[in-house]
C-alpha atoms as a PDB file:
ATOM      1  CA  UNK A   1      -4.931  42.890-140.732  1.00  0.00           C
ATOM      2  CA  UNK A   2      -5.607  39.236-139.465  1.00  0.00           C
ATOM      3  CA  UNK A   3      -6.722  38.427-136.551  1.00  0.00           C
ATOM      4  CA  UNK A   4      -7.485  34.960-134.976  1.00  0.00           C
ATOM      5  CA  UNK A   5      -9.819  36.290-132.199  1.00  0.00           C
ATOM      6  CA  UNK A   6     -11.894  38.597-134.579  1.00  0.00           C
ATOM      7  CA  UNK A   7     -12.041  35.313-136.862  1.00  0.00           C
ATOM      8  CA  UNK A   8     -13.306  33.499-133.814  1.00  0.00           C
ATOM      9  CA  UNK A   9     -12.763  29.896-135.700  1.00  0.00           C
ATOM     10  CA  UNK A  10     -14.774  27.187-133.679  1.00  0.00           C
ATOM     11  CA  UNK A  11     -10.796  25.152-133.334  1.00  0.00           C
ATOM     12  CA  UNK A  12     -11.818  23.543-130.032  1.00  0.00           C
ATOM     13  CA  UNK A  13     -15.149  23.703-127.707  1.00  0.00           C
ATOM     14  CA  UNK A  14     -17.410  26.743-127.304  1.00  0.00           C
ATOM     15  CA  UNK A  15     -19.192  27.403-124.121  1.00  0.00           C
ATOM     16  CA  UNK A  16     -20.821  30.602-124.693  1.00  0.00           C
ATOM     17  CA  UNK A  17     -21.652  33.479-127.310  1.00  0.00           C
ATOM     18  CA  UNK A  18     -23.564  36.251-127.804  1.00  0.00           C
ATOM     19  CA  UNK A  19     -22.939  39.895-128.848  1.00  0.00           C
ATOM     20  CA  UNK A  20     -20.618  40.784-126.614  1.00  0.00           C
ATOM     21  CA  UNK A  21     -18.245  37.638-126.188  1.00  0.00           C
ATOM     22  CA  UNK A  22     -17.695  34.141-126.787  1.00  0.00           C
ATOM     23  CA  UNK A  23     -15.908  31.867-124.171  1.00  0.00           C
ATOM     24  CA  UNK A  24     -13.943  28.895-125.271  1.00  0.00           C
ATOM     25  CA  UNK A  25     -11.267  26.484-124.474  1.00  0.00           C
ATOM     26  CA  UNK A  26      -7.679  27.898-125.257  1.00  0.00           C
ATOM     27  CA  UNK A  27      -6.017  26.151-127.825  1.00  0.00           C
ATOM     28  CA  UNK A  28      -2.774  26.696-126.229  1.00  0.00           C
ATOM     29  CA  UNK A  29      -3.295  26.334-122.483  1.00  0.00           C
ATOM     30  CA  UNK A  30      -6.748  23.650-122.414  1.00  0.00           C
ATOM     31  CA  UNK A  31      -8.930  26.634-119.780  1.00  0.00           C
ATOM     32  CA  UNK A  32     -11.895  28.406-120.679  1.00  0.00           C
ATOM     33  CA  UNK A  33     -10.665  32.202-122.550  1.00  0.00           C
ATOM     34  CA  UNK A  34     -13.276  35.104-123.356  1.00  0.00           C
ATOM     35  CA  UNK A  35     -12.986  37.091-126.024  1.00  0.00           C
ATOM     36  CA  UNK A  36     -14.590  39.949-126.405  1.00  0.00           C
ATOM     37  CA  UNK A  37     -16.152  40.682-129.531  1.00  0.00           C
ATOM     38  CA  UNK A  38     -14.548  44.305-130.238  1.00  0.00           C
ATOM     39  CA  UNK A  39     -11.002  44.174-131.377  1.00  0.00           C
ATOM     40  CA  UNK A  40      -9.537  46.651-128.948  1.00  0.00           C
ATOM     41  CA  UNK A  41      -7.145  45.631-126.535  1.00  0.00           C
ATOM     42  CA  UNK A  42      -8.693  47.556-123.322  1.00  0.00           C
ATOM     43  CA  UNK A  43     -12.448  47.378-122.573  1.00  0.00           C
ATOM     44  CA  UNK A  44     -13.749  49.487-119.991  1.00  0.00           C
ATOM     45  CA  UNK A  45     -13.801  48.645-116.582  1.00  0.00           C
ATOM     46  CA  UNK A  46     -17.466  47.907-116.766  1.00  0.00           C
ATOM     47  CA  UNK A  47     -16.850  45.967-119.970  1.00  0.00           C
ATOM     48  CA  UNK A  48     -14.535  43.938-118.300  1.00  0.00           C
ATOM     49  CA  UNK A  49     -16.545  42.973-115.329  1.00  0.00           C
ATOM     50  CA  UNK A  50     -19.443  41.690-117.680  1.00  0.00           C
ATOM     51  CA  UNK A  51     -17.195  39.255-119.573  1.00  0.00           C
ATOM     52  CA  UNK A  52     -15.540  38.311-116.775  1.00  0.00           C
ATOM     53  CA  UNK A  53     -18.732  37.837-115.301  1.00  0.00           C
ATOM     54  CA  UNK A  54     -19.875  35.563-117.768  1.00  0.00           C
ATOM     55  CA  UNK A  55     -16.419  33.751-118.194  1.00  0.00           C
ATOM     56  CA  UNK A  56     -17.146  32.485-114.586  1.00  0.00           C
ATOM     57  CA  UNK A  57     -20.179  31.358-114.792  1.00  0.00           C
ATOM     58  CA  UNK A  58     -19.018  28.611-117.740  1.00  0.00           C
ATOM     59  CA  UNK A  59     -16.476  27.593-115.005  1.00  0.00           C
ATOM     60  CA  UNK A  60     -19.090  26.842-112.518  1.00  0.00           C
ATOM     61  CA  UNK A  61     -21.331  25.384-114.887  1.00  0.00           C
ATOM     62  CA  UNK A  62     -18.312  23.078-116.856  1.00  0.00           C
ATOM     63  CA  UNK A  63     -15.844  22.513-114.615  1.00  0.00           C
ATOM     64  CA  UNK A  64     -14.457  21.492-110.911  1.00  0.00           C
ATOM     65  CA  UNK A  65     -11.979  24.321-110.130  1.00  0.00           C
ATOM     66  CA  UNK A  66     -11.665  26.998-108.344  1.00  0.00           C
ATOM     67  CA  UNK A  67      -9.689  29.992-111.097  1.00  0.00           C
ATOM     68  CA  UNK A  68      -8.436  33.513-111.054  1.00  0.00           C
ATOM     69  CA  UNK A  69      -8.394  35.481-113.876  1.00  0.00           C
ATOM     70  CA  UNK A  70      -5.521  36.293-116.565  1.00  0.00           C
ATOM     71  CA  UNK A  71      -6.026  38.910-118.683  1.00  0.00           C
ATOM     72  CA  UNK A  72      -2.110  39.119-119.809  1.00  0.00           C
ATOM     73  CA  UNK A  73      -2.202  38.901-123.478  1.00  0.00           C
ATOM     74  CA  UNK A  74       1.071  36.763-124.153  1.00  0.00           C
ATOM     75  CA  UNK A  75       0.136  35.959-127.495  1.00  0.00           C
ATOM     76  CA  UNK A  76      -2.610  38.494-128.880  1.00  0.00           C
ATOM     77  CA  UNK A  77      -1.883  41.540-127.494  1.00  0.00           C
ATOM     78  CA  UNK A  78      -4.342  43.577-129.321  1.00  0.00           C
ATOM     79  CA  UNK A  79      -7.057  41.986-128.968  1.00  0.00           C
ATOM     80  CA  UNK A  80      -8.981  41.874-125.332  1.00  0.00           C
ATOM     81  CA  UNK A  81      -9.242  38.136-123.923  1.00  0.00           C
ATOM     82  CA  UNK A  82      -8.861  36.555-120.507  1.00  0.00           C
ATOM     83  CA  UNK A  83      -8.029  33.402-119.068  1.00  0.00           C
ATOM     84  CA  UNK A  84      -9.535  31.223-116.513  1.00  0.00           C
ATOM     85  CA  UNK A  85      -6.240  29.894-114.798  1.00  0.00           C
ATOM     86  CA  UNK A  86      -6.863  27.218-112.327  1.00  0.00           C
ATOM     87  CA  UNK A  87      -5.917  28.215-108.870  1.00  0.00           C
ATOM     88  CA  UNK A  88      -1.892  27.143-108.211  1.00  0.00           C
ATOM     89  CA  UNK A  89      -1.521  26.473-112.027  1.00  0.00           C
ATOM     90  CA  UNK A  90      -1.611  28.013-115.583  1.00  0.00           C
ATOM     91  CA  UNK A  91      -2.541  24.671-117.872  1.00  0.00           C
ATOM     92  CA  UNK A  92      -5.585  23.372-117.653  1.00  0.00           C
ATOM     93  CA  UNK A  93      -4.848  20.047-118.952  1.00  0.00           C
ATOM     94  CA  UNK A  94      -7.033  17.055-117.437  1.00  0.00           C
ATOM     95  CA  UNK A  95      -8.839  19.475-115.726  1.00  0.00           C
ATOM     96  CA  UNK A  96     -12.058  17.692-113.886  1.00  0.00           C
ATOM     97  CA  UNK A  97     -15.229  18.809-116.165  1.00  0.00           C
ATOM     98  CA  UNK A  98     -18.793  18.288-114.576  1.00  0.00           C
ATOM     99  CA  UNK A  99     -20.768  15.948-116.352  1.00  0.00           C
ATOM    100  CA  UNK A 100     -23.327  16.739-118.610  1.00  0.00           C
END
């Protein structure tokens, strides 16, 4: 079985990694995505609170909006990974980053 999440191939920027997750930009949608490390499709609730927990801190610390999480998995639906949607929209094209 192939999957592109378990491959985790560095196709645009990180953010973050460690054992549990990595966090980076979504190829398709341009917003910061973690991925948890486990390819299961539903982490426990406590599971989910860390990497969500660490998916908004890399919003704070890269960028200038204000998100909500989306943890539908349109495209990879076996494999647990959740969005950081900008508040009132979906892309995150041109979204304001904070300067380095």
């Amino acid at each position: 079985m192939h999957c592109e999440l378990c491959e985790a191939a560095r196709i645009t920027p990180w953010f973050y990694e460690d054992e549990v997750c990595w966090i980076a930009e979504c190829e398709i949608c341009a917003v910061p995505m973690v991925v948890w490390r486990e390819h299961d499709a539903a982490p426990s609730d406590e599971v989910k609170a860390v990497l969500h927990e660490r998916r908004a801190a890399v919003v704070v610390e890269h960028f200038e909006f204000e998100h909500y999480v989306d943890d539908h998995m349109r495209n990879i639906p076996d494999h647990y990974h959740a969005h950081a949607r900008p508040r009132g929209g979906f892309f995150g094209h041109g979204l304001k980053r904070r300067s380095p």
